[in-house]
Protein backbone atom coordinates (compact mmCIF):
# COMPACT_ATOMS: atom_id res chain seq x y z
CA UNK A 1 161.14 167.32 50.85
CA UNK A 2 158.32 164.67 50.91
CA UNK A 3 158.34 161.52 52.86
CA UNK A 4 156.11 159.09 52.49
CA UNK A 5 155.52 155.53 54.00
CA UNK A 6 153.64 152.30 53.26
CA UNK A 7 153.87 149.00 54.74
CA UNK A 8 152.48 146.07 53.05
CA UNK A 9 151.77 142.59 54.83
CA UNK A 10 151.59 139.88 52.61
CA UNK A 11 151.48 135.82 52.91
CA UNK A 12 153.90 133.26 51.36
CA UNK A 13 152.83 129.50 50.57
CA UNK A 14 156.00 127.62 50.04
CA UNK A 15 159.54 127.22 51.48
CA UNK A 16 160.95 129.40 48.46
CA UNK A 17 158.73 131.73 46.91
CA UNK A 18 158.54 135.10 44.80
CA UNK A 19 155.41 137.31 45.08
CA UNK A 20 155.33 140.14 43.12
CA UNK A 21 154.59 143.72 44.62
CA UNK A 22 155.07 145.67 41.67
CA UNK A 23 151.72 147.21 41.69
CA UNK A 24 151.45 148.08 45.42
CA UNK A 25 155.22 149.96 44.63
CA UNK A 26 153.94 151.88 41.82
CA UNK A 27 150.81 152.38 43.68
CA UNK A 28 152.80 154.22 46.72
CA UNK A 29 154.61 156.09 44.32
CA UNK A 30 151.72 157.54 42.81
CA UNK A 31 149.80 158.26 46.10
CA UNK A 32 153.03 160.24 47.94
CA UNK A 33 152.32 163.27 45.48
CA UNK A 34 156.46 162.73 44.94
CA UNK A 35 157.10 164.25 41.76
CA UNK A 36 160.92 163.22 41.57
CA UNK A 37 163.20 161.54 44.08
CA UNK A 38 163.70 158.10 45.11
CA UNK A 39 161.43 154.88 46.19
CA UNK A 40 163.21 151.95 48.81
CA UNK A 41 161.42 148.89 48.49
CA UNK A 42 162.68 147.18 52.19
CA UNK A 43 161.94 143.43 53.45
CA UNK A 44 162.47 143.66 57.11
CA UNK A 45 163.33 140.32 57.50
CA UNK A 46 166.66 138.14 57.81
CA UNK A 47 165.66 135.50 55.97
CA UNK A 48 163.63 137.18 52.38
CA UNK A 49 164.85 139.36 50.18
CA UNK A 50 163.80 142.10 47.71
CA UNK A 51 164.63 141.00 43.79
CA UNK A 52 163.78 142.62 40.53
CA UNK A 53 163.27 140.89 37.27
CA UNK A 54 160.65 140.04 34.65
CA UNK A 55 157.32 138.31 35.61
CA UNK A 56 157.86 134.91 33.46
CA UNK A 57 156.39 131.80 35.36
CA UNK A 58 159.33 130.21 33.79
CA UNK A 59 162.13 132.33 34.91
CA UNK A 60 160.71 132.70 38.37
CA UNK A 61 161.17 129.01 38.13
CA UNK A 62 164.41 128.99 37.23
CA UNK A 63 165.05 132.41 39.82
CA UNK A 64 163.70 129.82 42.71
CA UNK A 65 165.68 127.04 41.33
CA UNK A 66 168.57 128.90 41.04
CA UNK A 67 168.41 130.47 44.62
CA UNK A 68 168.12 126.77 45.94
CA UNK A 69 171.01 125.56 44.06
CA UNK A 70 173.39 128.65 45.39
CA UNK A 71 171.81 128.38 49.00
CA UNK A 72 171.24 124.99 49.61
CA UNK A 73 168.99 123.90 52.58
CA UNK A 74 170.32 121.03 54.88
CA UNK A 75 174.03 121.65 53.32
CA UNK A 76 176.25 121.48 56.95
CA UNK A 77 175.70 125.27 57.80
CA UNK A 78 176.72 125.85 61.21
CA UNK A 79 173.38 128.07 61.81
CA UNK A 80 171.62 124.86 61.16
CA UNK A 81 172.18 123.84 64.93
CA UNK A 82 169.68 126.66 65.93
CA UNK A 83 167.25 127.26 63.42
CA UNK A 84 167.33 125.21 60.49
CA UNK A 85 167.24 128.45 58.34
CA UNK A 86 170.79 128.93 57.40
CA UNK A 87 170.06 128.77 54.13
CA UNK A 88 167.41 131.58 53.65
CA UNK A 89 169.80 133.96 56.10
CA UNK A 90 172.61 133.50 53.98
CA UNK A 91 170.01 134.31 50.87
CA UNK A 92 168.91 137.42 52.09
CA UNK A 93 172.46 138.37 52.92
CA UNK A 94 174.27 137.79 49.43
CA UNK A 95 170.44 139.05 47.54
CA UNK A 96 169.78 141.86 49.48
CA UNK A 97 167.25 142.93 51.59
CA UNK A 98 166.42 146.14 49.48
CA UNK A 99 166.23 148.30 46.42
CA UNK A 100 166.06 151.65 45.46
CA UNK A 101 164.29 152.91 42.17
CA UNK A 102 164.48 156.37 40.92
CA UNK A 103 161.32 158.13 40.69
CA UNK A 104 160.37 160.80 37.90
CA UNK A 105 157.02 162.41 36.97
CA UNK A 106 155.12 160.87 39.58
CA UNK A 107 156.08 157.44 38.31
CA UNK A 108 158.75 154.29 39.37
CA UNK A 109 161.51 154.41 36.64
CA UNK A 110 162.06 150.55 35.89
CA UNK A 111 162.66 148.63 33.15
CA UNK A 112 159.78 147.29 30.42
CA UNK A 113 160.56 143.80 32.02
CA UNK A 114 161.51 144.19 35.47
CA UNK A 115 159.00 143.39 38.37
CA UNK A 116 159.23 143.78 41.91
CA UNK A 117 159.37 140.46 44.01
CA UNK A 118 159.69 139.87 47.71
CA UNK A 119 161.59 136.60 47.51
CA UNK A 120 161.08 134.30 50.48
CA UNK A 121 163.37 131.98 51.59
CA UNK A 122 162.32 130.62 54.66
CA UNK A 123 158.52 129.84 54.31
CA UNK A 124 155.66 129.64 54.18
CA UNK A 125 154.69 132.63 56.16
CA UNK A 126 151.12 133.96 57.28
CA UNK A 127 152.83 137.28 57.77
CA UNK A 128 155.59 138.71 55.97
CA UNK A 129 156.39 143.05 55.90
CA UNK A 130 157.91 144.95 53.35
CA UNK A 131 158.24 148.25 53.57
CA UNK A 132 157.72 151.47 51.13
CA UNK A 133 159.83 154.38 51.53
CA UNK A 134 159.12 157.34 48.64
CA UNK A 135 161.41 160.14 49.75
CA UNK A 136 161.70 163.04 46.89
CA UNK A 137 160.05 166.24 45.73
């Protein structure tokens, strides 16, 4: 079995914020010579998250929006008292740190519409990591 590992470190420039690493993914997938297997997309980080939908400036909107709304900042979280933050740690949480995409013929399997998008909660950061697992043969 092949392993191979990328690590990408990218910036954010607001509190909330999607960047999408779709590219770099399907980059790493095509330089680990994996022909089939499985890619992890991982955002080691408490307070970001790894989400996959469609590249719409709108719908990222509303995606941002949306994870304000369900996580809001300043809402009486008892985390609050430390960091201020509660809000993005709960984010990352409930969204999820990671995915996992199948890989087949050298290539990412995803959908016609769905991106890759570190979502960042607790920003802006000069440094943020996510890391590329490809695993397959």
């Amino acid at each position: 079995m092949k392993v191979f590992f990328r690590e990408l470190t990218l910036s954010t420039k607001e509190l909330f914020d999607l960047v999408d690493i779709t590219r770099e993914v399907e980059e790493a997938v095509s330089e680990s010579g994996v022909s089939n297997g499985m890619c992890l997309v991982y955002a080691p980080h408490a307070t970001a998250a790894i989400v996959v939908n469609e590249h719409e400036s709108g719908l990222m909107k509303d995606i941002l929006r949306k994870v304000q709304d369900l996580f809001p900042r300043g809402a009486g979280w008892l985390h609050d008292r430390i960091d201020d933050n509660a809000h993005a740690h709960l984010g990352s949480a409930l969204i999820s740190s990671s995915r996992i995409f199948p890989v087949r013929g050298r290539r990412l399997v995803r959908g016609t519409w769905q991106n890759i998008f570190l979502l960042e909660m607790d920003g802006p950061r000069a440094s943020r990591r996510v890391v590329i697992e490809v695993l397959g043969e």
